[in-house]
C-alpha atoms as a PDB file:
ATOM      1  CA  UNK A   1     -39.299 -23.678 -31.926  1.00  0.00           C
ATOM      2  CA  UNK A   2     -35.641 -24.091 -31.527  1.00  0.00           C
ATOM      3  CA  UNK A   3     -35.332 -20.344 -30.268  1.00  0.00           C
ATOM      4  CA  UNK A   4     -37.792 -20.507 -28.210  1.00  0.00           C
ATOM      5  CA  UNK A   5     -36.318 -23.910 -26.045  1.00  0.00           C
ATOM      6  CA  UNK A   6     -33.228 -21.838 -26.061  1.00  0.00           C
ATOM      7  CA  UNK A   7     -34.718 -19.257 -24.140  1.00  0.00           C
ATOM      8  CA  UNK A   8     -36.579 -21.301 -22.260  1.00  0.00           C
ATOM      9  CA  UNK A   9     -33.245 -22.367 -21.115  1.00  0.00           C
ATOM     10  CA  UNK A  10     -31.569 -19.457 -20.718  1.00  0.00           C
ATOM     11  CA  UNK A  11     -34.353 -18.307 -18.235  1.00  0.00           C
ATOM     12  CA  UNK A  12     -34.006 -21.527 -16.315  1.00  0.00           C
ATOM     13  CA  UNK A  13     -30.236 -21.234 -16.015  1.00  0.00           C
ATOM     14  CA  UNK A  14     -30.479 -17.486 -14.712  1.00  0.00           C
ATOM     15  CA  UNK A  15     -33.007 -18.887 -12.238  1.00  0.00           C
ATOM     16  CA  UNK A  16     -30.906 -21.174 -10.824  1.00  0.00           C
ATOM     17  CA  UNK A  17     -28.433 -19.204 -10.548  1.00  0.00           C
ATOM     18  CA  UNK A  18     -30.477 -16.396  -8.302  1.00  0.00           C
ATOM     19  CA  UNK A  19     -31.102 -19.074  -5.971  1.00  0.00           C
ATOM     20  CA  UNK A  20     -27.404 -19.955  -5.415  1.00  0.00           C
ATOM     21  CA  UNK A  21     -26.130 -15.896  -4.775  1.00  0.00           C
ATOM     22  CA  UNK A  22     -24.873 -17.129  -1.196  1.00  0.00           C
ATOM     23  CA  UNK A  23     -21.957 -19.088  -2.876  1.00  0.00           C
ATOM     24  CA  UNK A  24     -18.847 -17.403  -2.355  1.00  0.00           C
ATOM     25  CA  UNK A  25     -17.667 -14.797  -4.150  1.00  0.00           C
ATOM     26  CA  UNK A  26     -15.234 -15.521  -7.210  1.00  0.00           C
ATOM     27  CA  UNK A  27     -11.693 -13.678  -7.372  1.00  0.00           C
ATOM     28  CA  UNK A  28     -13.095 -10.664  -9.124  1.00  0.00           C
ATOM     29  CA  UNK A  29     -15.191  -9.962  -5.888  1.00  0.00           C
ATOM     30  CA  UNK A  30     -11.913 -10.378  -3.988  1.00  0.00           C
ATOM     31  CA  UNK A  31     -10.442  -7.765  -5.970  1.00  0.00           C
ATOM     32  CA  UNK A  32     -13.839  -5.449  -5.349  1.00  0.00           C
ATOM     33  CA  UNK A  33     -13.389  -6.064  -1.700  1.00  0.00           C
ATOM     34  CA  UNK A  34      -9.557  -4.947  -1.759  1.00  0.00           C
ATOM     35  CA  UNK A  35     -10.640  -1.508  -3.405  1.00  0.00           C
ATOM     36  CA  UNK A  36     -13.360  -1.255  -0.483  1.00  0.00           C
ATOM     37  CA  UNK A  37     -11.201  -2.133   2.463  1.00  0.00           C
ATOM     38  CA  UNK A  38      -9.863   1.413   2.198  1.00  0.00           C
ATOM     39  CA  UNK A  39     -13.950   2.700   3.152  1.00  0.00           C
ATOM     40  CA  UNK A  40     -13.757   0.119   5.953  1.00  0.00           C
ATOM     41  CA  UNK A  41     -16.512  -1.387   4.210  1.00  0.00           C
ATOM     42  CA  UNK A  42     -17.990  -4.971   5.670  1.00  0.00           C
ATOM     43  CA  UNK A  43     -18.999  -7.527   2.504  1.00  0.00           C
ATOM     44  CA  UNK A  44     -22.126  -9.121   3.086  1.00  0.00           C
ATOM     45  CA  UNK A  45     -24.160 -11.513   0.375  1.00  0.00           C
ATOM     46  CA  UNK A  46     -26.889  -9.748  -1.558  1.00  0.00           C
ATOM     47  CA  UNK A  47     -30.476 -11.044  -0.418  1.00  0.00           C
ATOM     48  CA  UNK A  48     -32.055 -14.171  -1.607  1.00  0.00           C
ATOM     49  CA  UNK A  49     -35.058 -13.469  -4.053  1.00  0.00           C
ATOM     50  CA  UNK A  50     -38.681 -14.121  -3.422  1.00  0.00           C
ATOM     51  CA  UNK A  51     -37.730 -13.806   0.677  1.00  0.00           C
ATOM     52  CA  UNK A  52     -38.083 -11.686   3.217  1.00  0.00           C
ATOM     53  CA  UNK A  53     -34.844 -12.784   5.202  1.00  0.00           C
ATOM     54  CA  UNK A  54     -31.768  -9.916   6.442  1.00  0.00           C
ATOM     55  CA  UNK A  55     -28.587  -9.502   4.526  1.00  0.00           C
ATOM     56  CA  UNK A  56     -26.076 -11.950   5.945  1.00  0.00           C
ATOM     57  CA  UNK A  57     -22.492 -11.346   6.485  1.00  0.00           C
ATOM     58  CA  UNK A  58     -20.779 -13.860   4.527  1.00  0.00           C
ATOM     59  CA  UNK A  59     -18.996 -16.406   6.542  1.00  0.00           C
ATOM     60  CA  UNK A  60     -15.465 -15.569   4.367  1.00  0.00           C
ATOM     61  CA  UNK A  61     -12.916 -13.611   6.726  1.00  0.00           C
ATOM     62  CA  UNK A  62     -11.627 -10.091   4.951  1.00  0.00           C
ATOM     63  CA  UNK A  63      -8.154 -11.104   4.492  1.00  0.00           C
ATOM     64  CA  UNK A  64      -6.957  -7.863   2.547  1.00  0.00           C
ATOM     65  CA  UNK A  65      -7.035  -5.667   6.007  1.00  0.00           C
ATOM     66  CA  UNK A  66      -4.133  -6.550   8.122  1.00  0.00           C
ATOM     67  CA  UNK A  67      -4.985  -7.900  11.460  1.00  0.00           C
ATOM     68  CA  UNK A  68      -8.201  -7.611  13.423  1.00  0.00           C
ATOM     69  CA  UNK A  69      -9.244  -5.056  16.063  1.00  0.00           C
ATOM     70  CA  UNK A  70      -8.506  -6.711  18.860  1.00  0.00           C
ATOM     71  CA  UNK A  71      -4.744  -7.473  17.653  1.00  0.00           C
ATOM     72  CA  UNK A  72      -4.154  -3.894  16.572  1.00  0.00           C
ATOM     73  CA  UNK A  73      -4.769  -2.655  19.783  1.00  0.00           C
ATOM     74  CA  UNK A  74      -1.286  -4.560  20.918  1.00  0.00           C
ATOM     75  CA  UNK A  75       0.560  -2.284  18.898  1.00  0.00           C
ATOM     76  CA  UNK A  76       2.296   0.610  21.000  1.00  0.00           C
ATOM     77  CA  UNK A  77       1.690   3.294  17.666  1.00  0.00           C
ATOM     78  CA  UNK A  78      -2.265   2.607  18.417  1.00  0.00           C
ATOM     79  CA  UNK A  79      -1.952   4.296  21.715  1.00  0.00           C
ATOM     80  CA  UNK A  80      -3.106   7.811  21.996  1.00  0.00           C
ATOM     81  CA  UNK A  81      -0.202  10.236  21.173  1.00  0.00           C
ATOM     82  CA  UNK A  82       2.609   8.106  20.546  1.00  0.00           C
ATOM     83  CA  UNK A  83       2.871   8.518  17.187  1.00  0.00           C
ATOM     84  CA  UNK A  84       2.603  12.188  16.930  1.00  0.00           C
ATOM     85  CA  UNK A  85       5.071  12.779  19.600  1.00  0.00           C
ATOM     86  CA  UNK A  86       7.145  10.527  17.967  1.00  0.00           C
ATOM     87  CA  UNK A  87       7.054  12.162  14.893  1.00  0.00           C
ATOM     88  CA  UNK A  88       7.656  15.506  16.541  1.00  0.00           C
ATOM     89  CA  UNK A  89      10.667  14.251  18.117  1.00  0.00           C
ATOM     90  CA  UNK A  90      12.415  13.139  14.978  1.00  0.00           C
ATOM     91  CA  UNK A  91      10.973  16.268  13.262  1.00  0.00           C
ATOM     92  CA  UNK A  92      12.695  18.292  15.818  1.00  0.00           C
ATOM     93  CA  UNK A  93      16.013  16.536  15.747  1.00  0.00           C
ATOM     94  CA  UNK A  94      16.637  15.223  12.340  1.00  0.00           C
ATOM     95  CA  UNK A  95      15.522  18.088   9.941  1.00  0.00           C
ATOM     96  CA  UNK A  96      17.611  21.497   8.901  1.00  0.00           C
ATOM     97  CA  UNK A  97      16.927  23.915   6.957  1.00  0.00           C
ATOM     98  CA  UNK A  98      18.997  22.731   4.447  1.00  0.00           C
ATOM     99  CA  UNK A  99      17.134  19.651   4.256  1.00  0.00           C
ATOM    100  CA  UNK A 100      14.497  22.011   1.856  1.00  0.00           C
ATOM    101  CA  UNK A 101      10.812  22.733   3.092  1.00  0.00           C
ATOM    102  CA  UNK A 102       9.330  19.991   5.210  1.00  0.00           C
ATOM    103  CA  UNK A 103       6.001  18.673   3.551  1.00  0.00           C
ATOM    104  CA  UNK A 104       4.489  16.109   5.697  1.00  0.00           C
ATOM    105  CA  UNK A 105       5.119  13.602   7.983  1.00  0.00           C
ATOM    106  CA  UNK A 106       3.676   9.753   8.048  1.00  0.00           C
ATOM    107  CA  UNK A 107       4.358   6.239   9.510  1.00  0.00           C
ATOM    108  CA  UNK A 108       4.310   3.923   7.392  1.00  0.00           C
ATOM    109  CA  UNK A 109       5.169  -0.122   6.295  1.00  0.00           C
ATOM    110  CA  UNK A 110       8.463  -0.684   4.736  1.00  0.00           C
ATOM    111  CA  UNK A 111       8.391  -3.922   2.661  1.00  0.00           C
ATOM    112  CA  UNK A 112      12.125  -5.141   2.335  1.00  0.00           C
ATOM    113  CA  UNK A 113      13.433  -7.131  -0.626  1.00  0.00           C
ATOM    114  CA  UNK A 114      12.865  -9.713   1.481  1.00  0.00           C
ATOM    115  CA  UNK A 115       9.137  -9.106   1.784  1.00  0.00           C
ATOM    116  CA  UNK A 116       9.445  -8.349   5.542  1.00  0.00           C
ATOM    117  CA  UNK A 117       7.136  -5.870   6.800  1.00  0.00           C
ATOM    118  CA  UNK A 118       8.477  -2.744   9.509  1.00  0.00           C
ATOM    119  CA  UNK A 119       7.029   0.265  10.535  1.00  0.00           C
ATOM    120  CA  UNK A 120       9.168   2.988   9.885  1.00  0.00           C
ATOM    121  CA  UNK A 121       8.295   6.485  10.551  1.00  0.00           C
ATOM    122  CA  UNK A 122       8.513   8.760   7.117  1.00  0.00           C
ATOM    123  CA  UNK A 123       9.715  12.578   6.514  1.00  0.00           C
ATOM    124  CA  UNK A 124       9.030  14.262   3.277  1.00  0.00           C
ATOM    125  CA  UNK A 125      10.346  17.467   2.371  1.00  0.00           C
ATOM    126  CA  UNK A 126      11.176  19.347  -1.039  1.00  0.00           C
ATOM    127  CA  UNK A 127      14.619  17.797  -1.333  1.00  0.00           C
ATOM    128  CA  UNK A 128      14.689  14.592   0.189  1.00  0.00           C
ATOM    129  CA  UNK A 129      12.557  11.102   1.963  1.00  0.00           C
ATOM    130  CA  UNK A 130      13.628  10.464   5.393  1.00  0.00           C
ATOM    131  CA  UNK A 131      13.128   6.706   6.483  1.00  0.00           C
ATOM    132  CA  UNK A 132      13.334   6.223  10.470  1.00  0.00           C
ATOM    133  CA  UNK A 133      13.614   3.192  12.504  1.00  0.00           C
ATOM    134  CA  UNK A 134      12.040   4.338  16.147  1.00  0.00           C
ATOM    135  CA  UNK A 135      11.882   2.469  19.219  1.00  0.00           C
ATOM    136  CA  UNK A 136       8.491   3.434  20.141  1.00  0.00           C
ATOM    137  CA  UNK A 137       8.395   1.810  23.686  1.00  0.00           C
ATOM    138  CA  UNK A 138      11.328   3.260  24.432  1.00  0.00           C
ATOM    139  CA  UNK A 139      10.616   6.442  22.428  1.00  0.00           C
ATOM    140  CA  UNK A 140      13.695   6.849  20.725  1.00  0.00           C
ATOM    141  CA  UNK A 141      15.761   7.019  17.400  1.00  0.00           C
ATOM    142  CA  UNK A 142      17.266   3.815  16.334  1.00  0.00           C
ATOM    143  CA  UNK A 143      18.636   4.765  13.279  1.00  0.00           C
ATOM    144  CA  UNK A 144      17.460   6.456   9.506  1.00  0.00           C
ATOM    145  CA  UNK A 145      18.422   7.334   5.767  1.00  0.00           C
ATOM    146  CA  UNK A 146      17.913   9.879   4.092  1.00  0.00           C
ATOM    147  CA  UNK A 147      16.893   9.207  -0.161  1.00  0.00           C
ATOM    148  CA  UNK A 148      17.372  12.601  -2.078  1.00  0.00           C
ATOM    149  CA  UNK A 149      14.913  13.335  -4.806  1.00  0.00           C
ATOM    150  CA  UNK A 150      17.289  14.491  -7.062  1.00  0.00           C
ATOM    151  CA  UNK A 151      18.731  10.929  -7.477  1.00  0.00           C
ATOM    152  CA  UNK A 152      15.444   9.076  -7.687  1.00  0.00           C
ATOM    153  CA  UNK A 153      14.812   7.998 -11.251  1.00  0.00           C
ATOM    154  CA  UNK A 154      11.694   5.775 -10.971  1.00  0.00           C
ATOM    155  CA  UNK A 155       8.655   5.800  -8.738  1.00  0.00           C
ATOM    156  CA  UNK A 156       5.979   3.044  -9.041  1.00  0.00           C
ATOM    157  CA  UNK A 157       2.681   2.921  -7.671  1.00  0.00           C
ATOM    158  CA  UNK A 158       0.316   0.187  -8.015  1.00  0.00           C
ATOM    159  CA  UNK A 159      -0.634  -2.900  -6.400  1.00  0.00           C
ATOM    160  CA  UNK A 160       1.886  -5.073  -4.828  1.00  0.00           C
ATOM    161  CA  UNK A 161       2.245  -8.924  -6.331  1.00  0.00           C
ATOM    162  CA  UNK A 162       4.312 -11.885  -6.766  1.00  0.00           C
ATOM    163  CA  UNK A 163       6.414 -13.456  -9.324  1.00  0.00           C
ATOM    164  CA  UNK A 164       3.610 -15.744 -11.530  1.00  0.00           C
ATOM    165  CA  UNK A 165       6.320 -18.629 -10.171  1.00  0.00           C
ATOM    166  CA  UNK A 166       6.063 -17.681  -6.203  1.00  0.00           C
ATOM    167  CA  UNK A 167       5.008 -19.993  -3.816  1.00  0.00           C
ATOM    168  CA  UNK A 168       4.676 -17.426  -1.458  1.00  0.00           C
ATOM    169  CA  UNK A 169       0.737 -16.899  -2.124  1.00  0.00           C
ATOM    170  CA  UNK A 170       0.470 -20.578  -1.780  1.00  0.00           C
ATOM    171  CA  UNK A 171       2.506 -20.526   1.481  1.00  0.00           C
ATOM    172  CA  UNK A 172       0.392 -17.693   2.732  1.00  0.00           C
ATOM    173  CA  UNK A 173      -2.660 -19.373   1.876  1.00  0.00           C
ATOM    174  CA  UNK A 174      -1.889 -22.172   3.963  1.00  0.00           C
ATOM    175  CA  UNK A 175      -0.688 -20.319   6.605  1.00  0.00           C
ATOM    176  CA  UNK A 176      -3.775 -18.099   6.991  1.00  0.00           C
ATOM    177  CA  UNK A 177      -6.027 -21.081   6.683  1.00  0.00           C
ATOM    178  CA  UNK A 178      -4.131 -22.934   9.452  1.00  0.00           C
ATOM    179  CA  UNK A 179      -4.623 -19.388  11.601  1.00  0.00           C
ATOM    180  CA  UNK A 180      -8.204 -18.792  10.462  1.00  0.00           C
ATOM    181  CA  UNK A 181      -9.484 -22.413  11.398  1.00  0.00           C
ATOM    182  CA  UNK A 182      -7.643 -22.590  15.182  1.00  0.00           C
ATOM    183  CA  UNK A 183      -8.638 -19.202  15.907  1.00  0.00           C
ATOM    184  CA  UNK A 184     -11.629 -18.532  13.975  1.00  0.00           C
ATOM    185  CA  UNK A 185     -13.771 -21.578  13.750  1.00  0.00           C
ATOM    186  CA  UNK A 186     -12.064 -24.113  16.990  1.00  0.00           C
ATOM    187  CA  UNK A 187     -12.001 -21.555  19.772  1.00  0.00           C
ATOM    188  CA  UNK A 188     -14.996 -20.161  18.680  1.00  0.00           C
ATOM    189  CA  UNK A 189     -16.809 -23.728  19.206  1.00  0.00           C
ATOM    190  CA  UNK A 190     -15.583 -24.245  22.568  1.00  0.00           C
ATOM    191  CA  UNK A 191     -16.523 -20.641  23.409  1.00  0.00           C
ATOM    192  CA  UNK A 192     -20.194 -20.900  22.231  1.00  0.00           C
ATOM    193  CA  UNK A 193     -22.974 -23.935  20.673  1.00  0.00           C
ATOM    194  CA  UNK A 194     -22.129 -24.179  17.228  1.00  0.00           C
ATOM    195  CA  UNK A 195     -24.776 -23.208  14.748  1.00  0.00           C
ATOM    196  CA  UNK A 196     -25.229 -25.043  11.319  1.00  0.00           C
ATOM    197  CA  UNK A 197     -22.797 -22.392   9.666  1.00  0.00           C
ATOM    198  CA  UNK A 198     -19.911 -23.390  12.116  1.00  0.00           C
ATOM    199  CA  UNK A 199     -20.685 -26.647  10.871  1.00  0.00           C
ATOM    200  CA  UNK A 200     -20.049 -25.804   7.186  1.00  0.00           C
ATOM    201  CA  UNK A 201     -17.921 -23.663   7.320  1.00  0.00           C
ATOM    202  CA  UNK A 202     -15.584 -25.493   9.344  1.00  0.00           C
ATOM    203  CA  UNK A 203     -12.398 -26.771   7.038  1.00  0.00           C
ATOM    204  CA  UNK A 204     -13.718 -24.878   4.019  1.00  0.00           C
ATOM    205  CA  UNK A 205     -10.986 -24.989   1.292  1.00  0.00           C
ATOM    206  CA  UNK A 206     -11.659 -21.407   0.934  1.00  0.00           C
ATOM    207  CA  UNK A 207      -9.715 -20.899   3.488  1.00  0.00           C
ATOM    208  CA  UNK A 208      -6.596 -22.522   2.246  1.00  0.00           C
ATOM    209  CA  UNK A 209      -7.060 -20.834  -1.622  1.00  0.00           C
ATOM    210  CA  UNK A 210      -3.436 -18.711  -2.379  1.00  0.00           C
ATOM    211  CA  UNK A 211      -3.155 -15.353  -0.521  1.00  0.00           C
ATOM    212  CA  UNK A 212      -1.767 -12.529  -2.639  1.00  0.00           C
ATOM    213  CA  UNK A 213      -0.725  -9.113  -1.426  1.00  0.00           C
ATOM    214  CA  UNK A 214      -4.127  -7.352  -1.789  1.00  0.00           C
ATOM    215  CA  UNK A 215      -2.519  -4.518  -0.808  1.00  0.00           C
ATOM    216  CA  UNK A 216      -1.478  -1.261  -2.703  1.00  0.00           C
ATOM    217  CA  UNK A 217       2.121   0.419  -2.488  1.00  0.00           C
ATOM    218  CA  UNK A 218       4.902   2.654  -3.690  1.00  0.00           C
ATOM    219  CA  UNK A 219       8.412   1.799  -4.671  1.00  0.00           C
ATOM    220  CA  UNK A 220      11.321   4.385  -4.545  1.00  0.00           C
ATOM    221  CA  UNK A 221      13.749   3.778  -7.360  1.00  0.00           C
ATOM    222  CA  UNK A 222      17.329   4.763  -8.165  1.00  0.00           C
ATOM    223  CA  UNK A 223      18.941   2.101  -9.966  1.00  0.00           C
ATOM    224  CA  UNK A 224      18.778   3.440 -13.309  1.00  0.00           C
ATOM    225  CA  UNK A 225      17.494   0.522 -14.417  1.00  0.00           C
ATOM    226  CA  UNK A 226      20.031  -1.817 -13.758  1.00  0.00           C
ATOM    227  CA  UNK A 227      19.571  -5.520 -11.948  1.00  0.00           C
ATOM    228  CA  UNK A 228      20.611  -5.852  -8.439  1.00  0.00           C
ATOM    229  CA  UNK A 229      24.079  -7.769  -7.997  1.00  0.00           C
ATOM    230  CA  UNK A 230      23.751 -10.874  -6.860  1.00  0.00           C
ATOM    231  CA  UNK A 231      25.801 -10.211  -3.460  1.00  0.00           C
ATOM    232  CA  UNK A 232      22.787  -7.785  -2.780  1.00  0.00           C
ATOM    233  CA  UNK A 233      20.004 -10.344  -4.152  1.00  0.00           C
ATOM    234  CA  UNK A 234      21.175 -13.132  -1.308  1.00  0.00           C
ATOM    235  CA  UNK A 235      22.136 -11.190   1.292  1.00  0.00           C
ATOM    236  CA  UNK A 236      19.755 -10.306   3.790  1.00  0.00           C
ATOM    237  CA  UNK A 237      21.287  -7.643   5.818  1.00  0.00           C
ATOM    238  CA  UNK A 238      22.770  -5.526   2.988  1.00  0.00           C
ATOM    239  CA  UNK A 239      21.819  -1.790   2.912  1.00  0.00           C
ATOM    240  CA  UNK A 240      22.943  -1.444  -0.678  1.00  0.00           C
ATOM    241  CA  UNK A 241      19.854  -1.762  -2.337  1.00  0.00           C
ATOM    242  CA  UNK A 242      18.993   0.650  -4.661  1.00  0.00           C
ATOM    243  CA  UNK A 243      14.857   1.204  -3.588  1.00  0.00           C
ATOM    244  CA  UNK A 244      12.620   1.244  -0.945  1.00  0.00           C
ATOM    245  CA  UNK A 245       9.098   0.598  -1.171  1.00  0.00           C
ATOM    246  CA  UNK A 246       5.880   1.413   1.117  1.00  0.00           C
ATOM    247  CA  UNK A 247       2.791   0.421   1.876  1.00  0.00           C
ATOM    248  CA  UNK A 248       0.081   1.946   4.702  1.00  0.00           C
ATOM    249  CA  UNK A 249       0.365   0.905   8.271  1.00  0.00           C
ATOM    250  CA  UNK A 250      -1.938  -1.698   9.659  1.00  0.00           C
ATOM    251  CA  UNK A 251      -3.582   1.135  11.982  1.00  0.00           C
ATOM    252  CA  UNK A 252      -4.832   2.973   8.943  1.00  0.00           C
ATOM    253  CA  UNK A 253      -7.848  -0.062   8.852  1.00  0.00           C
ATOM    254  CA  UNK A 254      -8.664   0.517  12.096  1.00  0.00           C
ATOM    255  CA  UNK A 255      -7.894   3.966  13.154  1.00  0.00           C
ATOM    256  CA  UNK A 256     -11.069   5.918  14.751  1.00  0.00           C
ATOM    257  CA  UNK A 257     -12.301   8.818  13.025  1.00  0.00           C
ATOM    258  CA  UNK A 258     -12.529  10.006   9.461  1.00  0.00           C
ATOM    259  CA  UNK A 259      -9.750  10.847   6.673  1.00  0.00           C
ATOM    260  CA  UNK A 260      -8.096  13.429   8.183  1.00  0.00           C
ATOM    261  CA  UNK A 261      -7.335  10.679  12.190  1.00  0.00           C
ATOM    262  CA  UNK A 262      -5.997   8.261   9.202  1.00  0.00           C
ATOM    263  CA  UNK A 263      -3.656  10.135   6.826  1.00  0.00           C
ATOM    264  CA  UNK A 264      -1.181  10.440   8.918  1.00  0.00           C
ATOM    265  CA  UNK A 265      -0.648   5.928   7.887  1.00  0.00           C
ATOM    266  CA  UNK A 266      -1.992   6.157   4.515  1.00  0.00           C
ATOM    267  CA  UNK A 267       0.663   5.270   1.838  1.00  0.00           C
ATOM    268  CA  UNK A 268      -1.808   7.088  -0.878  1.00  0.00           C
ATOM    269  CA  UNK A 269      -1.398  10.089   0.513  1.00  0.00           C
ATOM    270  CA  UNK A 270       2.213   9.873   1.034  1.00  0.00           C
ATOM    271  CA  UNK A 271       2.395   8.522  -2.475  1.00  0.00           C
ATOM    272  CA  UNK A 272       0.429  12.245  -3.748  1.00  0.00           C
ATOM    273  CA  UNK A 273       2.501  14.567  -1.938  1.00  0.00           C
ATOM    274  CA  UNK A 274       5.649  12.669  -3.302  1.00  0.00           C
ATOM    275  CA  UNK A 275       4.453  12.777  -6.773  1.00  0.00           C
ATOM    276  CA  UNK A 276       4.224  16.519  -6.740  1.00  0.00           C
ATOM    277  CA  UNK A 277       7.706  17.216  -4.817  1.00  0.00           C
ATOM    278  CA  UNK A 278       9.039  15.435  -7.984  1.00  0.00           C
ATOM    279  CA  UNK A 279       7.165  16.504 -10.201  1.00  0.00           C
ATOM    280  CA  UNK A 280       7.777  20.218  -9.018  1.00  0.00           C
ATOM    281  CA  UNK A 281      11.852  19.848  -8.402  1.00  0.00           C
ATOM    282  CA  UNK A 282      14.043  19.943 -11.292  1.00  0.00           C
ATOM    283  CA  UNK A 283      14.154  15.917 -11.922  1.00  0.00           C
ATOM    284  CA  UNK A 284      14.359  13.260 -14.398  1.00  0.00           C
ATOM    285  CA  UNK A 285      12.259  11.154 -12.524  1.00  0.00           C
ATOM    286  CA  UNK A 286       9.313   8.662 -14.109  1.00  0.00           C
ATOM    287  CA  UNK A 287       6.301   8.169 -12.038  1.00  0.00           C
ATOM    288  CA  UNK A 288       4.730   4.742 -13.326  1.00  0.00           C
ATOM    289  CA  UNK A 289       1.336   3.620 -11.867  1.00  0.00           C
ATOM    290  CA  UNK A 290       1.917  -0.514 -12.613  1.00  0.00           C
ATOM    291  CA  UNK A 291       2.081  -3.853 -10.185  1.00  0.00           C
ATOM    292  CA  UNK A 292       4.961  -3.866  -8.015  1.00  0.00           C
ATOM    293  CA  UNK A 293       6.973  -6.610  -8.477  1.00  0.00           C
ATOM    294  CA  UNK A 294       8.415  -8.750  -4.613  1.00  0.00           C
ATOM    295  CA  UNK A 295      10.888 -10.811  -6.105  1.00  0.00           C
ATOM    296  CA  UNK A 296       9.931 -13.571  -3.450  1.00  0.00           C
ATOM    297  CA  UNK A 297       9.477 -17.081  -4.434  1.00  0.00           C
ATOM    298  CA  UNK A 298       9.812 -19.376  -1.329  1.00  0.00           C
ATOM    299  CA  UNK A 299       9.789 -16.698   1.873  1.00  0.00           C
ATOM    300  CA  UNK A 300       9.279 -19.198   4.685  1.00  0.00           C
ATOM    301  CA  UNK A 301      11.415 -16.445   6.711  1.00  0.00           C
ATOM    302  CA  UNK A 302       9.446 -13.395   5.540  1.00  0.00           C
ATOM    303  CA  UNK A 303       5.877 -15.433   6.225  1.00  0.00           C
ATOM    304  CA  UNK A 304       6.970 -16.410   9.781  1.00  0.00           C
ATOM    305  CA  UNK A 305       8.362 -12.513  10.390  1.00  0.00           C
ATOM    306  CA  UNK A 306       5.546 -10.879   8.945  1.00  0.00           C
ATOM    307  CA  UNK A 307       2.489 -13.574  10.733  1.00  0.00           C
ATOM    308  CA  UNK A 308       4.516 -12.874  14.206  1.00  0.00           C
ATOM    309  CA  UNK A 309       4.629  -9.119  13.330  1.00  0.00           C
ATOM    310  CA  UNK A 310       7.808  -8.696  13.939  1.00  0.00           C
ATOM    311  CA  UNK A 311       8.924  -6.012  12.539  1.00  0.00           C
ATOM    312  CA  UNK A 312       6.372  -3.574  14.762  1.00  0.00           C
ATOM    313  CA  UNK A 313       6.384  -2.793  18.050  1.00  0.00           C
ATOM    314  CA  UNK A 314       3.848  -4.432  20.251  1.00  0.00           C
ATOM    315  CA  UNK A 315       2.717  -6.030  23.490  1.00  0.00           C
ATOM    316  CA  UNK A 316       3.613 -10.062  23.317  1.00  0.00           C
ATOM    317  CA  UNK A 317       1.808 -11.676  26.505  1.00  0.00           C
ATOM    318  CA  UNK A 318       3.878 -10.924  29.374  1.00  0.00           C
ATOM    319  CA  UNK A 319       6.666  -9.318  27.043  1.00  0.00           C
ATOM    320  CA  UNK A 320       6.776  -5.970  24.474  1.00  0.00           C
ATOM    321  CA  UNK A 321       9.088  -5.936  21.779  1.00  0.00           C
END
């Protein structure tokens, strides 16, 4: 008889919790959604048993694509062409034979030590990575750096996260929730009637939850190992720092077009082709496929930099910088 209440139960429980699916989804479905970002994929709530009512979109903003349509359009490497005559240009100017056999061409995010995000424009060839700062509203060279393969000793590819001690997801949540609510839920009233979903979802504490990375990357490594000094750790503007690491450009989410209109800002692919350069060039190099550690724990600077987008070129009101 016992069994038999206990199953009773068990049914009951799995009942209710059909009739709750429209909850929102726990951190594992975060994670899922990451993973299908990259398909452009929208994340709507599964239909409600025993009813005949549409898939809705869940009310839940995608936080792990950078930006929305309307803001990537500000950038000037959205425009038609830039980019590839860009590229050409530095192509053109920068590379020499002895430079080895040029293998592909991208434009891409640099994440600093300092967790600040820049575009940077990236060369790939059998002997070396080229990373180049370009002006692209005035369509010039600012300034690059060249990393030869044959000094690399570590690449890692993985997801990017925080120290477990970081406030930074915790900043970034708060930020974003500020952000989301203005934007997303106040204008949005006094552009239209609210509906009973504005109402609830309205100062959700979803919205405010900790923000982490979300995003994939690839760290270029020739330390050998050793911790940074500490006159490189605190200081901001040195170029001594012994990797760079990349991620794929906001445009990538929102380019037009299929696989082949988006490669040219996908870090993955960059990631592949520099796998097999090393792999194929007499090196020592490891290739690891583990988290990426951002030693950031407060980065007030880095979350105002990277929420203003400063380190891309773009149209700002009246001003482009």
């Amino acid at each position: 008889m016992s069994d038999l209440l206990d199953d009773d139960l068990e049914l009951r429980i799995g009942t209710l919790q059909l009739s709750t699916d429209n909850v929102p989804a726990n951190s594992e479905s975060r994670q899922d959604q990451t993973s299908d970002a990259r398909a452009d994929g929208a994340v709507s709530n599964a239909q409600q048993p025993g009813t005949g009512e549409e898939p809705v979109q869940t009310v839940y903003p995608r936080y792990d694509v950078p930006f929305n349509r309307e803001n990537i359009k500000d950038f000037f490497t959205f425009r038609r062409g830039v980019v590839e005559n860009a590229i050409q240009e530095c192509i053109t100017a920068l590379l020499f034979p002895e430079d080895g056999e040029y293998l592909g061409s991208w434009l891409l995010t640099e994440i600093t030590l300092w967790d600040n995000e820049k575009e940077r424009i990236v060369l790939l060839t059998s002997r070396l990575v080229m990373t180049i700062k370009y002006d692209f509203i005035a369509m010039k060279q600012l300034d690059f750096k060249k990393t030869y393969l044959d000094d690399l000793d570590t690449i890692v590819i993985g997801e990017l996260v925080y120290p477990p001690s970081s406030l930074v997801p915790r900043l970034n949540g708060i930020a974003t929730g500020v952000t989301t609510v203005v934007k997303d839920c106040v204008i949005d009233r006094l552009c239209r009637r609210p509906s009973e979903a504005d109402e609830a979802k309205l100062f959700d504490p979803k919205y405010f939850e900790p923000r982490e990375r979300n995003l994939r990357g690839v760290r270029l490594m020739w330390n050998k190992g050793e911790a940074l000094p500490l006159k490189t750790v605190w200081n901001p503007f040195s170029q001594d720092v012994p990797f760079i690491t990349f991620a794929s450009h906001p445009i990538y989410w929102h380019k037009d077009g299929g696989v082949d209109e988006r490669s040219t800002y996908d870090m993955e692919l960059f990631a592949e082709k520099l796998q097999r350069a090393v792999e194929t060039a007499p090196s020592a190099c490891c290739i690891h496929h583990s988290p990426i550690v951002i030693q950031s724990y407060v980065g007030l600077t880095s979350l105002l930099h990277n929420k203003t987008s400063m380190g891309f070129f773009k149209v700002r009101g009246k001003f482009s910088f």
